[in-house]
C-alpha atoms as a PDB file:
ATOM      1  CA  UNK A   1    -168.145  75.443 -39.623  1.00  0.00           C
ATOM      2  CA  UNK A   2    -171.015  74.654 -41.791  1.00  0.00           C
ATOM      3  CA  UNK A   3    -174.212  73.352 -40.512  1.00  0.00           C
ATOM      4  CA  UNK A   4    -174.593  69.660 -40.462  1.00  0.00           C
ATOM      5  CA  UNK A   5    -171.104  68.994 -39.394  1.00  0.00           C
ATOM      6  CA  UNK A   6    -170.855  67.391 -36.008  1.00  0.00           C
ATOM      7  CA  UNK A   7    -168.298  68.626 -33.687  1.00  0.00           C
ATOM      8  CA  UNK A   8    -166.273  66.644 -30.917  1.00  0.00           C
ATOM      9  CA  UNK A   9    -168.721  67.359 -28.598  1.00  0.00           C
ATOM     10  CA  UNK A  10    -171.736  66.059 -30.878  1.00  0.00           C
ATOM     11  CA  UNK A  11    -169.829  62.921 -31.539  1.00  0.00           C
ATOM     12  CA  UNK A  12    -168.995  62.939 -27.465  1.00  0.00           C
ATOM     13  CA  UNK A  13    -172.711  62.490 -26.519  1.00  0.00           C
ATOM     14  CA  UNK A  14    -173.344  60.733 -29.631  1.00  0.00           C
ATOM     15  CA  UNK A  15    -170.749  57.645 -28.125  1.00  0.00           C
ATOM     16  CA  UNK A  16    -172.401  58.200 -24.961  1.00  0.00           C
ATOM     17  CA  UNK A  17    -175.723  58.015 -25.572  1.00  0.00           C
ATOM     18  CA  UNK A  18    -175.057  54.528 -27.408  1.00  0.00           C
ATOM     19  CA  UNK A  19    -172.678  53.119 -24.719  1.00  0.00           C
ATOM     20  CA  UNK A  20    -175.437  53.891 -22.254  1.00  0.00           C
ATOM     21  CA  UNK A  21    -177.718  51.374 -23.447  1.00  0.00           C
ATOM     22  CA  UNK A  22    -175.470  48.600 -24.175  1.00  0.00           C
ATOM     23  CA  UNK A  23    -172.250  47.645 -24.450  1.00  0.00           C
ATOM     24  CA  UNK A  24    -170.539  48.163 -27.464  1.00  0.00           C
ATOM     25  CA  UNK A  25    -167.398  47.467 -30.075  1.00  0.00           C
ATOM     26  CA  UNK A  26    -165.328  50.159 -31.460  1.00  0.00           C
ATOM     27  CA  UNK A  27    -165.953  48.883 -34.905  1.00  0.00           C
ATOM     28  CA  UNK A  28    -169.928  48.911 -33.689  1.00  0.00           C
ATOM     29  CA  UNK A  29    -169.986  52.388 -32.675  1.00  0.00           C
ATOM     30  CA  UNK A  30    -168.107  53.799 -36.059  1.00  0.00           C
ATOM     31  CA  UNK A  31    -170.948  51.598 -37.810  1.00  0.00           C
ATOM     32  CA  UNK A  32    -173.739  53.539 -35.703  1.00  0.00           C
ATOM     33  CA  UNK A  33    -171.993  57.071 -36.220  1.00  0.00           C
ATOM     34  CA  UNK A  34    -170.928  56.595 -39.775  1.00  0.00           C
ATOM     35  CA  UNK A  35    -167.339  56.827 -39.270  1.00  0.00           C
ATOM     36  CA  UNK A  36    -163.953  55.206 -39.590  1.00  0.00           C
ATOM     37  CA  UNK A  37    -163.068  53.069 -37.039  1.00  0.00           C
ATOM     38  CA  UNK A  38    -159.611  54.646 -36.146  1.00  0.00           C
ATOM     39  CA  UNK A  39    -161.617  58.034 -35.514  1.00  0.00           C
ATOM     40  CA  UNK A  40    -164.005  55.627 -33.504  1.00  0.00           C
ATOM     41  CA  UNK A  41    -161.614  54.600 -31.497  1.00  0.00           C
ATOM     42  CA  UNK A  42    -159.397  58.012 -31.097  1.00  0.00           C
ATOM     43  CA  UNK A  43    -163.229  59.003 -29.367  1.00  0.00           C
ATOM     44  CA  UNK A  44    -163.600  55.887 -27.543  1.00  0.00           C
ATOM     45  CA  UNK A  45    -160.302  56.575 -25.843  1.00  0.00           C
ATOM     46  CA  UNK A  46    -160.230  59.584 -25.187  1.00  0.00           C
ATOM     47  CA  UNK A  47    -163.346  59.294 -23.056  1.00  0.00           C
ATOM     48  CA  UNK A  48    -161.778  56.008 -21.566  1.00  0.00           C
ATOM     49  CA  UNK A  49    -158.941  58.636 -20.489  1.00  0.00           C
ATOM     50  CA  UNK A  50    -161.348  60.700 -19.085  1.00  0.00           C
ATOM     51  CA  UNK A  51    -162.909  58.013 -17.254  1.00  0.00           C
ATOM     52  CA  UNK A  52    -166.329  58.180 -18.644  1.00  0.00           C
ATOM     53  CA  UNK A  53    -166.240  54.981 -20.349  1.00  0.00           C
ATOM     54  CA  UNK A  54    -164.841  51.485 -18.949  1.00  0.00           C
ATOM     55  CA  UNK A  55    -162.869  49.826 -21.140  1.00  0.00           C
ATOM     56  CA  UNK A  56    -163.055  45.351 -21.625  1.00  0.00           C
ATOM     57  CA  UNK A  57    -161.696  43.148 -23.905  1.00  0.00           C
ATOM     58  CA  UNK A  58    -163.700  40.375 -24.616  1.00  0.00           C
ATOM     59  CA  UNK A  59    -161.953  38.019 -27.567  1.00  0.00           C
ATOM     60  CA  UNK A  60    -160.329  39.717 -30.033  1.00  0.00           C
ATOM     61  CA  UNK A  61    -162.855  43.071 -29.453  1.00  0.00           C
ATOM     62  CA  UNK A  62    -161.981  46.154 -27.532  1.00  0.00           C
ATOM     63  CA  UNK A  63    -166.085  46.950 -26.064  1.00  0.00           C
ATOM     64  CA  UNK A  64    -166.783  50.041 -24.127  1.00  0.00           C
ATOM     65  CA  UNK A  65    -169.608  50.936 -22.053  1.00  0.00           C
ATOM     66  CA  UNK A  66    -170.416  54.225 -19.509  1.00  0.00           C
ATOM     67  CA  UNK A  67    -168.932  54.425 -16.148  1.00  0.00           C
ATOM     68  CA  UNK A  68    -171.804  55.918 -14.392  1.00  0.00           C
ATOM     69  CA  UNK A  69    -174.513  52.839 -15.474  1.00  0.00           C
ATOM     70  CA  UNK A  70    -171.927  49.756 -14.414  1.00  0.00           C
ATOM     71  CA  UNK A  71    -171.836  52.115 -11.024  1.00  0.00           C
ATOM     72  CA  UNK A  72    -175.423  52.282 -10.724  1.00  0.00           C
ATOM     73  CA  UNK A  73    -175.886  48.553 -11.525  1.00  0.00           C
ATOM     74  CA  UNK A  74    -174.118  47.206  -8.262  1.00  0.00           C
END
């Protein structure tokens, strides 16, 4: 792989490192990691699936934000 490319993992703490400070739309965190939103959202599920993220739908907008910090917050 040449150097500079991220890998899953990169893009895993990437996502998680922004959805620990706020929450967030899919089509916000492709914006913020420069890439397509189906690929955002192929991340953004499979870490739902996982069950590091918690998944809401507010509107029209699927938003995401970690597990651990709603945990914390009660």
């Amino acid at each position: 792989m040449p150097s500079g490319e991220l890998t899953s993992n990169d893009f895993e703490k990437k996502i998680l490192g922004l959805l620990n400070k706020r929450l967030m739309s899919v089509s916000q965190v492709a914006k913020e990691l420069g890439i397509r939103r189906d690929v955002a959202a192929g991340y953004l599920e499979a870490l739902k699936n996982q069950g590091k993220l918690e998944f809401h739908k507010v509107g029209r907008s699927n938003v995401y934000i970690v597990r651990e910090r709603l945990k914390n917050e009660k």
